[in-house]
Protein backbone atom coordinates (compact mmCIF):
# COMPACT_ATOMS: atom_id res chain seq x y z
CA UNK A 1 -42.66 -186.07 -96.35
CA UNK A 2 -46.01 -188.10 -97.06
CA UNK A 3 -49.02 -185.98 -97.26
CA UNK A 4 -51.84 -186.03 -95.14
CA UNK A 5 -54.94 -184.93 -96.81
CA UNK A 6 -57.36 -182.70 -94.97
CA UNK A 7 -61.42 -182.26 -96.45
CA UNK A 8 -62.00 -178.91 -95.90
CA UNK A 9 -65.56 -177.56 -93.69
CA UNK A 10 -66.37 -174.10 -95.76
CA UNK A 11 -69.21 -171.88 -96.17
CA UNK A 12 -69.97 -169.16 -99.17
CA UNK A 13 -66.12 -169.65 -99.38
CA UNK A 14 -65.14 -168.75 -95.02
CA UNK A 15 -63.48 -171.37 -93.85
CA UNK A 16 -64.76 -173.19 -90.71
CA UNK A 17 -62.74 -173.57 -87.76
CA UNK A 18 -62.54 -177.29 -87.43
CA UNK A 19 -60.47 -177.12 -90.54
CA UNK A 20 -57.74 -174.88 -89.27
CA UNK A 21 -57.77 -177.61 -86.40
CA UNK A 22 -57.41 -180.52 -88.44
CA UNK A 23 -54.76 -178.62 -90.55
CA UNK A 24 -52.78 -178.15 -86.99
CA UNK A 25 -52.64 -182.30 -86.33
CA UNK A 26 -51.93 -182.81 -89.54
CA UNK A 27 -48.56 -181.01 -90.01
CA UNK A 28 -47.85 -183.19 -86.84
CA UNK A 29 -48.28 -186.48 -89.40
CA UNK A 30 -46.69 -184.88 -92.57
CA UNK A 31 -47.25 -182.38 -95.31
CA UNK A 32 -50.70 -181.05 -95.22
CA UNK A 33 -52.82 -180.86 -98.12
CA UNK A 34 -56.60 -179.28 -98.29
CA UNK A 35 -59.40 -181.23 -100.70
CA UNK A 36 -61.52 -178.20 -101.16
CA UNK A 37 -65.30 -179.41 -102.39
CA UNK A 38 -67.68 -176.71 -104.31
CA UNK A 39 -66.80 -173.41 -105.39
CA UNK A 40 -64.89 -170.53 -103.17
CA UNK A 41 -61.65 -171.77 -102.83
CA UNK A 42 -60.38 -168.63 -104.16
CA UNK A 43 -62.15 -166.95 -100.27
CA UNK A 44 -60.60 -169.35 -98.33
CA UNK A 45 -57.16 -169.92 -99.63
CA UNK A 46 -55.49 -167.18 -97.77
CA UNK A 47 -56.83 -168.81 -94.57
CA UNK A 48 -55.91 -171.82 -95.17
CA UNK A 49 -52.21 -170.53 -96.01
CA UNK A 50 -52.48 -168.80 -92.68
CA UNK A 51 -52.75 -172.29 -90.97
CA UNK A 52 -50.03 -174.40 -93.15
CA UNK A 53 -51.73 -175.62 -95.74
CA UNK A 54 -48.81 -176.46 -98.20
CA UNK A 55 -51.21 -177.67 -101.46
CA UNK A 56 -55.22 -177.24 -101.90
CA UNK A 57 -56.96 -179.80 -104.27
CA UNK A 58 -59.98 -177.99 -105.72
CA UNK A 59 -62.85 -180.13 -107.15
CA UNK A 60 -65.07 -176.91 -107.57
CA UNK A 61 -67.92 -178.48 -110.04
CA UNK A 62 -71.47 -178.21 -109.11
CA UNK A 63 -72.30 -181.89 -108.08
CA UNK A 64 -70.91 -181.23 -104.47
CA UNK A 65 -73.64 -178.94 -103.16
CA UNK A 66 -76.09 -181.05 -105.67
CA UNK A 67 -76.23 -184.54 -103.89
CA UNK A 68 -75.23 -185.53 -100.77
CA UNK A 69 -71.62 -186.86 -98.93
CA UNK A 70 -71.07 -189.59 -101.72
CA UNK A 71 -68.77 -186.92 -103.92
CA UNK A 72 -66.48 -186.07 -101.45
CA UNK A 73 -66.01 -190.15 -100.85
CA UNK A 74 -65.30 -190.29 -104.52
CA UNK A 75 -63.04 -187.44 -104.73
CA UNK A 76 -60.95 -188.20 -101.41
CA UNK A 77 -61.03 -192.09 -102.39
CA UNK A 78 -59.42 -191.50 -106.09
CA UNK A 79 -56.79 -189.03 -104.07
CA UNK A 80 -55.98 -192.19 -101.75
CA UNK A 81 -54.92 -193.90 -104.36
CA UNK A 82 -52.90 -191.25 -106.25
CA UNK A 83 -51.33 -189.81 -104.00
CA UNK A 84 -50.96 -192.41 -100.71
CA UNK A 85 -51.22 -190.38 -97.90
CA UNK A 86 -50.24 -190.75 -94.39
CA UNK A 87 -53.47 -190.36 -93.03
CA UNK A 88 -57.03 -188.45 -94.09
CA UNK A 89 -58.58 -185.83 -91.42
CA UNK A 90 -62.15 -185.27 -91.53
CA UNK A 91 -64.30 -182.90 -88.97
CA UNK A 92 -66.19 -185.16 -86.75
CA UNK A 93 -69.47 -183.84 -88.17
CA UNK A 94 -72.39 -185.78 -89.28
CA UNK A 95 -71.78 -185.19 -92.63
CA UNK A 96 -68.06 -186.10 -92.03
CA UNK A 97 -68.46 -189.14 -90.10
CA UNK A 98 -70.33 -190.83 -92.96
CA UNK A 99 -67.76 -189.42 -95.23
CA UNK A 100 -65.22 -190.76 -93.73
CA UNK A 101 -67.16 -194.30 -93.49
CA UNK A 102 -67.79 -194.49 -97.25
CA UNK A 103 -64.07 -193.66 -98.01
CA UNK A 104 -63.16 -196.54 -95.45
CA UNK A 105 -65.54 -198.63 -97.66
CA UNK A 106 -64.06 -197.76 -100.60
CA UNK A 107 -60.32 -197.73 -99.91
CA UNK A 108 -60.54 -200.86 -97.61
CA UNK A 109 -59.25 -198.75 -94.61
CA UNK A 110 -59.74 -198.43 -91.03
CA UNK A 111 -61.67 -195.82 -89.67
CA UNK A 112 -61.53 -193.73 -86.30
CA UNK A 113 -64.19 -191.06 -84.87
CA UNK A 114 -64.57 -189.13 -82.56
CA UNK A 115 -60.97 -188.16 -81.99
CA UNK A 116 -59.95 -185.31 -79.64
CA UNK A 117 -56.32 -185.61 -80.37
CA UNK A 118 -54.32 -186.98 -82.88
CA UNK A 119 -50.06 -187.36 -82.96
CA UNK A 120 -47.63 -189.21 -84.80
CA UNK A 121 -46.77 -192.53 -82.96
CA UNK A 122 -43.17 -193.26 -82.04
CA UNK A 123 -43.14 -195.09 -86.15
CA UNK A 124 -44.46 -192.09 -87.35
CA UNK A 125 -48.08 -193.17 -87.74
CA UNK A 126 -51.26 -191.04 -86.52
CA UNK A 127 -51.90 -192.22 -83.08
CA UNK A 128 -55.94 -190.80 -82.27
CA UNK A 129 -56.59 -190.44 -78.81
CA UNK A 130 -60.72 -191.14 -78.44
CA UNK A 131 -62.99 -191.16 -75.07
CA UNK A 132 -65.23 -194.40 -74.98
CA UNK A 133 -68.08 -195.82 -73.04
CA UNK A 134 -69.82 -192.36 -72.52
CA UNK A 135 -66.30 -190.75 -71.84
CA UNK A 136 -65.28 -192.99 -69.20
CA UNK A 137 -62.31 -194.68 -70.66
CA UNK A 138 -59.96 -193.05 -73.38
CA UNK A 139 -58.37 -194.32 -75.27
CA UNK A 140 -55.09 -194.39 -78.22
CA UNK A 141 -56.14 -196.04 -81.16
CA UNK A 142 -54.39 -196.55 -84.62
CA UNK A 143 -55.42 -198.03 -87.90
CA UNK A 144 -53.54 -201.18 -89.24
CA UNK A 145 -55.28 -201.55 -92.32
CA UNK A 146 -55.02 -199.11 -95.10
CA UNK A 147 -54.74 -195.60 -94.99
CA UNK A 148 -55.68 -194.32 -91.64
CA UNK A 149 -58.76 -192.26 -92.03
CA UNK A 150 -59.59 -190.45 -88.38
CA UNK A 151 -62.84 -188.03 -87.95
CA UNK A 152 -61.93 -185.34 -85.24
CA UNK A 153 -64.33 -183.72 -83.30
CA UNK A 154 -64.64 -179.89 -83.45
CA UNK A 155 -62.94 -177.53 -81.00
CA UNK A 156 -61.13 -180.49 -79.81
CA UNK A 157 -57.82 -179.28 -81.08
CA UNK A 158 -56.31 -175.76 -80.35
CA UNK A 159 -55.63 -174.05 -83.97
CA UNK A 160 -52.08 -173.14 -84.34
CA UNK A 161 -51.39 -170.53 -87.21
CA UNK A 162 -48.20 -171.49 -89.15
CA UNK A 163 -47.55 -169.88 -92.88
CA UNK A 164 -47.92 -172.21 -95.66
CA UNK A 165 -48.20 -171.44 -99.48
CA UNK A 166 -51.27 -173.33 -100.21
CA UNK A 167 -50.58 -173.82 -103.86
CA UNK A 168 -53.78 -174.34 -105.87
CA UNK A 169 -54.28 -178.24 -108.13
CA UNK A 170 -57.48 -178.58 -109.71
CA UNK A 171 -59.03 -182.01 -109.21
CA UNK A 172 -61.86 -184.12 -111.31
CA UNK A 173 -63.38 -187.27 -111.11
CA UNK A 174 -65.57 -188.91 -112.44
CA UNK A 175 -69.00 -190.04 -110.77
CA UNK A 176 -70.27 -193.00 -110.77
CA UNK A 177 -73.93 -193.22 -110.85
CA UNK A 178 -73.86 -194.56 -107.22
CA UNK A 179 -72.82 -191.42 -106.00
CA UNK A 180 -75.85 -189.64 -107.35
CA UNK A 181 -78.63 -191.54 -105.68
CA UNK A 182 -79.71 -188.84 -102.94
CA UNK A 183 -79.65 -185.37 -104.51
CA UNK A 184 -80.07 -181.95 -102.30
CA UNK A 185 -83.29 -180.34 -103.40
CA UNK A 186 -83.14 -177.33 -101.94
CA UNK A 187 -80.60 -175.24 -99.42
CA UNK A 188 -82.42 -173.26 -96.86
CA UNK A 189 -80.03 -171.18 -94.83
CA UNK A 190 -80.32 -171.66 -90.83
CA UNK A 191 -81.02 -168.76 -88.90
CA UNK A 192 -78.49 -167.65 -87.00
CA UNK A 193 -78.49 -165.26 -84.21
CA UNK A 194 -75.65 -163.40 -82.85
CA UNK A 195 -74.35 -166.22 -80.46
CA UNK A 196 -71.63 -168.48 -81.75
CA UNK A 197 -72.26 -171.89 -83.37
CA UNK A 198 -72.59 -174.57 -80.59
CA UNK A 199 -69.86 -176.57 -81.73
CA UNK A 200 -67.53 -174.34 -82.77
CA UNK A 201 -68.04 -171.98 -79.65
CA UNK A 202 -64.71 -170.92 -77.36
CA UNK A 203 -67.47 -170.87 -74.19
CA UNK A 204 -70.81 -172.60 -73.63
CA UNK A 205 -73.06 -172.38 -71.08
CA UNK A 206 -75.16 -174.90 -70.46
CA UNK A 207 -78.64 -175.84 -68.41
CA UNK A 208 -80.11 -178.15 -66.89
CA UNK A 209 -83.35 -179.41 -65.01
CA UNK A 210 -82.16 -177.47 -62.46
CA UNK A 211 -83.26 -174.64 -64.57
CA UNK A 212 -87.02 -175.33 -63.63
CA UNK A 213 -88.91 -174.18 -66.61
CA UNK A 214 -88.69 -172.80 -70.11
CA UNK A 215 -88.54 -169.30 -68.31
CA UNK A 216 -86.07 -170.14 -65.71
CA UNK A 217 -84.37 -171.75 -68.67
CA UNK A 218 -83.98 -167.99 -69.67
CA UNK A 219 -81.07 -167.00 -66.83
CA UNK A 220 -79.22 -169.07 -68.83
CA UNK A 221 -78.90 -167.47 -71.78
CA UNK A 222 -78.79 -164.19 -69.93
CA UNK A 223 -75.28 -165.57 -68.55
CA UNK A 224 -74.29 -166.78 -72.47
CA UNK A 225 -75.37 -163.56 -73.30
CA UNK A 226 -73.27 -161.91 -70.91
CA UNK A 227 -70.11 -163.87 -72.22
CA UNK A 228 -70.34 -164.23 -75.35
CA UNK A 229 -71.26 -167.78 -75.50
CA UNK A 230 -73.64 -170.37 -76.85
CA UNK A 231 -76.28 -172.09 -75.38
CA UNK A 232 -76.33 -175.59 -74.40
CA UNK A 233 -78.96 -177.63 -72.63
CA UNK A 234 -78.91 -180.97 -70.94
CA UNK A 235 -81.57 -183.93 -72.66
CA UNK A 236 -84.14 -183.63 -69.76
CA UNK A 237 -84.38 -180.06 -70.61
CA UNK A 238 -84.96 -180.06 -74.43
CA UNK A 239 -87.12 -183.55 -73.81
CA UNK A 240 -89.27 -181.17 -71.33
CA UNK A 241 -89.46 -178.91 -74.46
CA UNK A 242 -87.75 -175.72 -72.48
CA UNK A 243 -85.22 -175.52 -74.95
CA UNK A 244 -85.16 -176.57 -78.65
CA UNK A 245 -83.31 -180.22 -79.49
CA UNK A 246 -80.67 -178.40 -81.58
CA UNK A 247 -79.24 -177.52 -78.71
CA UNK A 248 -78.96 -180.65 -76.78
CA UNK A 249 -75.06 -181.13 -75.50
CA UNK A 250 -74.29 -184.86 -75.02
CA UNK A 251 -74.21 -188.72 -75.99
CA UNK A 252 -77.58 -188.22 -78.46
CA UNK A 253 -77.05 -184.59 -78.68
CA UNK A 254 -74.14 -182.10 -79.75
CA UNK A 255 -70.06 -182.61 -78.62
CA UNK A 256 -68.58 -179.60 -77.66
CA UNK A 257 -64.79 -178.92 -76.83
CA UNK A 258 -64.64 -175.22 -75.82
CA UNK A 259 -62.27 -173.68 -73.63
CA UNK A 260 -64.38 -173.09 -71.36
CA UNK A 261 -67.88 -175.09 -70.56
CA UNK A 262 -70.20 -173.39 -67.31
CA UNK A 263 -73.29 -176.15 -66.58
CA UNK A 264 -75.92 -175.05 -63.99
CA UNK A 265 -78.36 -177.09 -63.14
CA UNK A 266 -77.10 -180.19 -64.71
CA UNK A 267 -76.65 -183.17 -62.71
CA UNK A 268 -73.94 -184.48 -65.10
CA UNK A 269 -75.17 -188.08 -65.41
CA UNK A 270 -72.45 -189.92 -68.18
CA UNK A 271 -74.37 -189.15 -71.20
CA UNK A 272 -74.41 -185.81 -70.83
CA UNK A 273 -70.41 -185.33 -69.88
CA UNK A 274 -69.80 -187.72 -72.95
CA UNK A 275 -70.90 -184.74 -74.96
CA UNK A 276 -68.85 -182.01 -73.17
CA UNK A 277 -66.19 -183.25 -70.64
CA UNK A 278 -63.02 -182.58 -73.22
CA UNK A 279 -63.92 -179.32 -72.33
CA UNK A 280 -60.63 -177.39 -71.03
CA UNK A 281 -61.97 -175.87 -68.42
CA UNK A 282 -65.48 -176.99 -66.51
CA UNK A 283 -67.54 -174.91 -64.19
CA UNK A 284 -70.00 -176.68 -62.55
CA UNK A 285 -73.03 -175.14 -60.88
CA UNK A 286 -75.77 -177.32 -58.75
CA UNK A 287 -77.08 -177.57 -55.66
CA UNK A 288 -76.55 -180.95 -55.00
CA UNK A 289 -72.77 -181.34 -53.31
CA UNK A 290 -73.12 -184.75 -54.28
CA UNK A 291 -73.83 -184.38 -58.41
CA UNK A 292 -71.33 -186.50 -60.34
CA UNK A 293 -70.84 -183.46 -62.45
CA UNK A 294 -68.48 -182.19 -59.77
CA UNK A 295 -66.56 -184.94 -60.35
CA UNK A 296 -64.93 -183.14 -63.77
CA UNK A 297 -65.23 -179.51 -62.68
CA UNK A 298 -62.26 -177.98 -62.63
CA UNK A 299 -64.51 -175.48 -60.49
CA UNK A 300 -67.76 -175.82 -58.33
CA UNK A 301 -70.27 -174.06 -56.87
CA UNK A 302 -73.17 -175.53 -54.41
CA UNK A 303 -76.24 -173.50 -54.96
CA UNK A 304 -79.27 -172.56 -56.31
CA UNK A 305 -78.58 -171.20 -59.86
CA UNK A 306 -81.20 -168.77 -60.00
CA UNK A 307 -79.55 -167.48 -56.95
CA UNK A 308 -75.75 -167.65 -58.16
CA UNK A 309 -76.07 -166.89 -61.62
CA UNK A 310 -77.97 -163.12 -60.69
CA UNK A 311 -74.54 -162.50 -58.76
CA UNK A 312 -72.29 -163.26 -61.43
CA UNK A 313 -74.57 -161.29 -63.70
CA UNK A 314 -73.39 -158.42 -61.06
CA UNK A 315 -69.72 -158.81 -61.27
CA UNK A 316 -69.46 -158.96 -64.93
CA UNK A 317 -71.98 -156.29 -65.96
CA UNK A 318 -69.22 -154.48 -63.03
CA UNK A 319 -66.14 -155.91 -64.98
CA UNK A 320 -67.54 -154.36 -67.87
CA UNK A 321 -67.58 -151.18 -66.52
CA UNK A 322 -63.72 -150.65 -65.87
């Protein structure tokens, strides 16, 4: 069974979600195998076992977290051509897209992004299934050149434990002085609250002009609050300056895939669902019985959010209470 190399997202040596996905579509293609970049593989291999991980190549010197993406081309491009895998799996992050355009580059591949699925065609070979045009046509795209190289979007694939041994190979390569042109400087960690990352979140809810104002904007994080979710904004509310741009969900913003995604206020014009309608469940919340957003909810409600969202305060602060 070919393998089917996997670049692993990690952090102080926890691994991130989006690789346990990834590892899940790629035992669907063949034997997976981890490229682990920087130190802390030793933290992570047990998870990475946990989700089927049969080898994990370790390239743990310090030029990873000392200049930026072009290492982890290197590294995955000189696998490529030991090895010949069946496909490469990247997370569909900004860091990872360009990763996974340099390797292209260098391996003379084809590339896809911005997967939400990926499966092994009836020949055996990854088959990506991608929304286009804002979301309003997918797609099932393969690569004919190459070895297919596909970037998959976060929380876009349900992570399915199954027990692998994860055997540890220690990787080098060499740099070439190409790859050192743009060199990190300094790390500052991000502060980070107690609600889940955007991107990696199981719920999000999300505003919208409907909000009003930076403090009507504040319901909304009540209700993320109040589920455990993260906070998500449409563009006219962060370009209004309610709401910082980090937190922007859509076309020029952040794609999010979590189970379940609850906009108020949002009219859900097709930049904004191009960032959020892989959802698996939508909740839509507006006033307008007409908004295209209701044209994805699984569920909708017609009303003023400031006068819905109180009430479903109310039933789950009650929920909670049982």
């Amino acid at each position: 069974m070919a393998e089917v190399l996997v670049l692993a997202e990690h952090s102080g040596g926890e691994v991130k979600k989006v690789t346990c996905e990834l590892l899940t579509a790629a035992r669907r293609l063949g034997s997976p195998s981890v490229v682990w970049t920087g130190p802390g593989a030793d933290g992570g291999q047990a998870r990475l076992a946990e989700f089927g991980a049969d080898r994990v190549y370790v390239a743990d010197g310090g030029e990873y977290d000392e200049f930026v993406v072009a290492p982890a081309a290197e590294l995955l491009a000189s696998l490529v051509a030991e090895k010949a895998p069946a496909a490469v799996l990247i997370a569909g992050t900004t860091e990872g897209k360009e990763t996974a355009g340099r390797l292209a580059v260098k391996t003379n591949s084809g590339v896809l992004t911005d997967a939400v699925n990926v499966v092994a065609g009836e020949d055996g070979a990854p088959v990506a299934e991608q929304p286009n045009f804002g979301g309003a046509i997918t797609v099932h795209s393969r690569v004919v050149a190459g070895t297919p190289i596909i970037a998959v979007r976060p929380n876009a694939i349900t992570a399915e434990p199954s027990a692998g041994p994860a055997e540890v190979s220690p990787v080098t390569v060499a740099l070439p002085d190409s790859a050192k042109a743009a060199r990190i400087i300094e790390h500052v960690v991000a502060e980070k609250g107690e609600r889940p990352d955007l991107t990696e979140a199981q719920i999000v809810v999300s505003g919208g002009r409907g909000t009003g104002s930076a403090e009507g904007f504040g319901v909304i994080e009540q209700l993320a609050d109040a589920l455990g979710a993260a906070v998500g904004a449409s563009r006219a509310v962060t370009d209004a300056g309610w709401y910082p741009h980090q937190f922007q969900v859509g076309q020029t913003g952040k794609t999010v895939s979590p189970q379940l995604y609850l906009a108020a206020g949002i009219s859900g014009a097709i930049q904004h669902r191009a960032g959020m309608q892989t959802s698996k469940t939508i909740i839509a919340i507006n006033k307008d019985p007409e908004a295209p957003i209701f044209e994805i909810a699984d569920l909708g409600i017609v009303g003023d959010l400031h006068a819905v969202i109180p009430q479903l305060l109310d039933e789950i602060g009650k929920h909670k209470q049982l």
